[in-house]
Protein backbone atom coordinates (compact mmCIF):
# COMPACT_ATOMS: atom_id res chain seq x y z
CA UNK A 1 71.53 133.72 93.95
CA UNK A 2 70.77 136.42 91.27
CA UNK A 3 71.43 139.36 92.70
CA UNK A 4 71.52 142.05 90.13
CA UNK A 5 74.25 144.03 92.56
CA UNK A 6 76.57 140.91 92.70
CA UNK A 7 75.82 140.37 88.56
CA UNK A 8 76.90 143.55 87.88
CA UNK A 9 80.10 143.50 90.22
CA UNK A 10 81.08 140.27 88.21
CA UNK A 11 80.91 141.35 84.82
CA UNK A 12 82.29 144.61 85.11
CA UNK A 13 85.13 142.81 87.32
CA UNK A 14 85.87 140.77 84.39
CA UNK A 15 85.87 143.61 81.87
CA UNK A 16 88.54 145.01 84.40
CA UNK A 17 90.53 141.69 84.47
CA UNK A 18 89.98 141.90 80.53
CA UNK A 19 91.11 145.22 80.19
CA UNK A 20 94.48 144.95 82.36
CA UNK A 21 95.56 142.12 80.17
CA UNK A 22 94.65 144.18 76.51
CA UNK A 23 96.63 147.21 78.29
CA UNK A 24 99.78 145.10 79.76
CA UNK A 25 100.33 143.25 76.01
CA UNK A 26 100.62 140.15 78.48
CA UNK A 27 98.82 137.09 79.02
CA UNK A 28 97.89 135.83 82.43
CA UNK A 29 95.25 132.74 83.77
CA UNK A 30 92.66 133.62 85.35
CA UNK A 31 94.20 133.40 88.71
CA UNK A 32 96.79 135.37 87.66
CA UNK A 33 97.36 139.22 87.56
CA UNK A 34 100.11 141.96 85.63
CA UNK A 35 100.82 144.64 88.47
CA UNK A 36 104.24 147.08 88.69
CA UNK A 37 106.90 146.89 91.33
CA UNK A 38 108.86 149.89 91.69
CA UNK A 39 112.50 149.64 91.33
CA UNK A 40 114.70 150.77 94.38
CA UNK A 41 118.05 149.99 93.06
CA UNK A 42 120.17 148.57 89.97
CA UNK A 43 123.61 147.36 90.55
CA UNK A 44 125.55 145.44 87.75
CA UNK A 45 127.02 142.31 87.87
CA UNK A 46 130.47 141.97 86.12
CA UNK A 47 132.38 139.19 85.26
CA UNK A 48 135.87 139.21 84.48
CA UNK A 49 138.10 136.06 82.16
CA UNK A 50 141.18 136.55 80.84
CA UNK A 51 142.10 136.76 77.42
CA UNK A 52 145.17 136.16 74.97
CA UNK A 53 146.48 139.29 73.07
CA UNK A 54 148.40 139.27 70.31
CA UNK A 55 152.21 138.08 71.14
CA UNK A 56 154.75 141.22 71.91
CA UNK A 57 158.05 141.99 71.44
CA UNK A 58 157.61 140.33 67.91
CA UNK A 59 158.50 142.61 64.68
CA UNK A 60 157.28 142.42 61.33
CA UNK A 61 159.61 140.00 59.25
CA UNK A 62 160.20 140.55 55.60
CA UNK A 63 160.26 137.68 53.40
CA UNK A 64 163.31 135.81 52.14
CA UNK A 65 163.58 133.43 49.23
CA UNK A 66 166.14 131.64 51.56
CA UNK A 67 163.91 130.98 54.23
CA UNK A 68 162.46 127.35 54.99
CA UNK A 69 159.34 126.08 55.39
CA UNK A 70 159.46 125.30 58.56
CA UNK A 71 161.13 128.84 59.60
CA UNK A 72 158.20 130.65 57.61
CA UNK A 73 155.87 128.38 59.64
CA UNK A 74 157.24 128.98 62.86
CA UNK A 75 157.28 132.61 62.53
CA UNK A 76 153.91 133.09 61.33
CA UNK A 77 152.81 130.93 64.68
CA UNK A 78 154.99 133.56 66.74
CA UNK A 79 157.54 130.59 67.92
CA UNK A 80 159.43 132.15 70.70
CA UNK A 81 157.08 135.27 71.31
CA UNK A 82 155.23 135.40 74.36
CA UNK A 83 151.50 135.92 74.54
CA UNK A 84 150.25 138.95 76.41
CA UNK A 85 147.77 138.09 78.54
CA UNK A 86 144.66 141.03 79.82
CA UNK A 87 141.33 140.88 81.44
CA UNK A 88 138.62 141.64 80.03
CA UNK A 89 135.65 142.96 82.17
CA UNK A 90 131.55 142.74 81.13
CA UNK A 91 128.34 143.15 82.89
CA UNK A 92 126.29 139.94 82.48
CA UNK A 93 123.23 140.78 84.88
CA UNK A 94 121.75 143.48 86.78
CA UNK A 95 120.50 142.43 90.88
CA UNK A 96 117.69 144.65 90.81
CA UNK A 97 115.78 145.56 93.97
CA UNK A 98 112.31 146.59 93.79
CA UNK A 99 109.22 146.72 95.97
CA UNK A 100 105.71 145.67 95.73
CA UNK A 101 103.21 145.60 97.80
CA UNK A 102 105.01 146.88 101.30
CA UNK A 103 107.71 144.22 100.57
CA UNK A 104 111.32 144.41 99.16
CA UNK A 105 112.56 141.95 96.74
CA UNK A 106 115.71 141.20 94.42
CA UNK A 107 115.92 139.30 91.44
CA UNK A 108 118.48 139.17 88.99
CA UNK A 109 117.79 139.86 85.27
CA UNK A 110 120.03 140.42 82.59
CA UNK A 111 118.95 143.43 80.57
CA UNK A 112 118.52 146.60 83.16
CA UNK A 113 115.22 147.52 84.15
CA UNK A 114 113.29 150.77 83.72
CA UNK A 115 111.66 152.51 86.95
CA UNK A 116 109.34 149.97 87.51
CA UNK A 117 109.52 145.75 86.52
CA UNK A 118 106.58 143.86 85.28
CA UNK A 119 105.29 141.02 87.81
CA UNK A 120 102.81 138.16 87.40
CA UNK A 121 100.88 137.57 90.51
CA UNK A 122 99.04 134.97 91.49
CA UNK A 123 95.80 135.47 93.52
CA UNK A 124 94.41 132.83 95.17
């Protein structure tokens, strides 16, 4: 079938194709297209772990040519102080909703997202 119509429709299809691909900085198959979904909403994801502080109630202790070995050691490993204890809070992931072609969808990613996110489609 040559149809000069149908010709033309193919190349200037692929120059298309061609020129979404040089545009997006992305590479994609054949079968496979760079579109935009548009982001609906961003809401971090915090984790929280609990760390060791330095020991309190422990004061500064000048040195004494009488002191021992062991007594130097045990002070500088703060012996008999008790650790403070705090959490410590940090956001490792954004669930990001977004929509795409008259659907919703959420996907987690871990750097936040501008107004729209980048999707590979595949068309069949």
């Amino acid at each position: 079938m040559n149809d000069p119509q149908l010709s033309w429709i193919r190349r200037h299809w692929q120059h298309l194709m061609l020129s979404m691909l040089m545009i997006t900085g992305s590479s994609a198959t054949a079968r496979e297209l760079i579109v935009h979904g548009n982001v609906v909403e961003v809401q971090p994801i915090a984790s929280s772990r609990q760390v060791a502080g330095p020991p309190s109630n422990c004061h500064t202790r000048p040195l004494s040519p009488h002191d021992s070995l062991a007594n130097l050691l045990a002070w500088d490993l703060r012996a008999g102080c008790p650790t403070v204890y705090h959490n410590e809070a940090s956001i490792t992931g954004y669930r990001v909703v977004y929509e795409w072609d008259g659907r919703v969808y959420t996907r987690v990613m871990r750097e936040p997202p501008g107004e729209t996110v980048t999707l590979r489609v595949s068309v069949d």
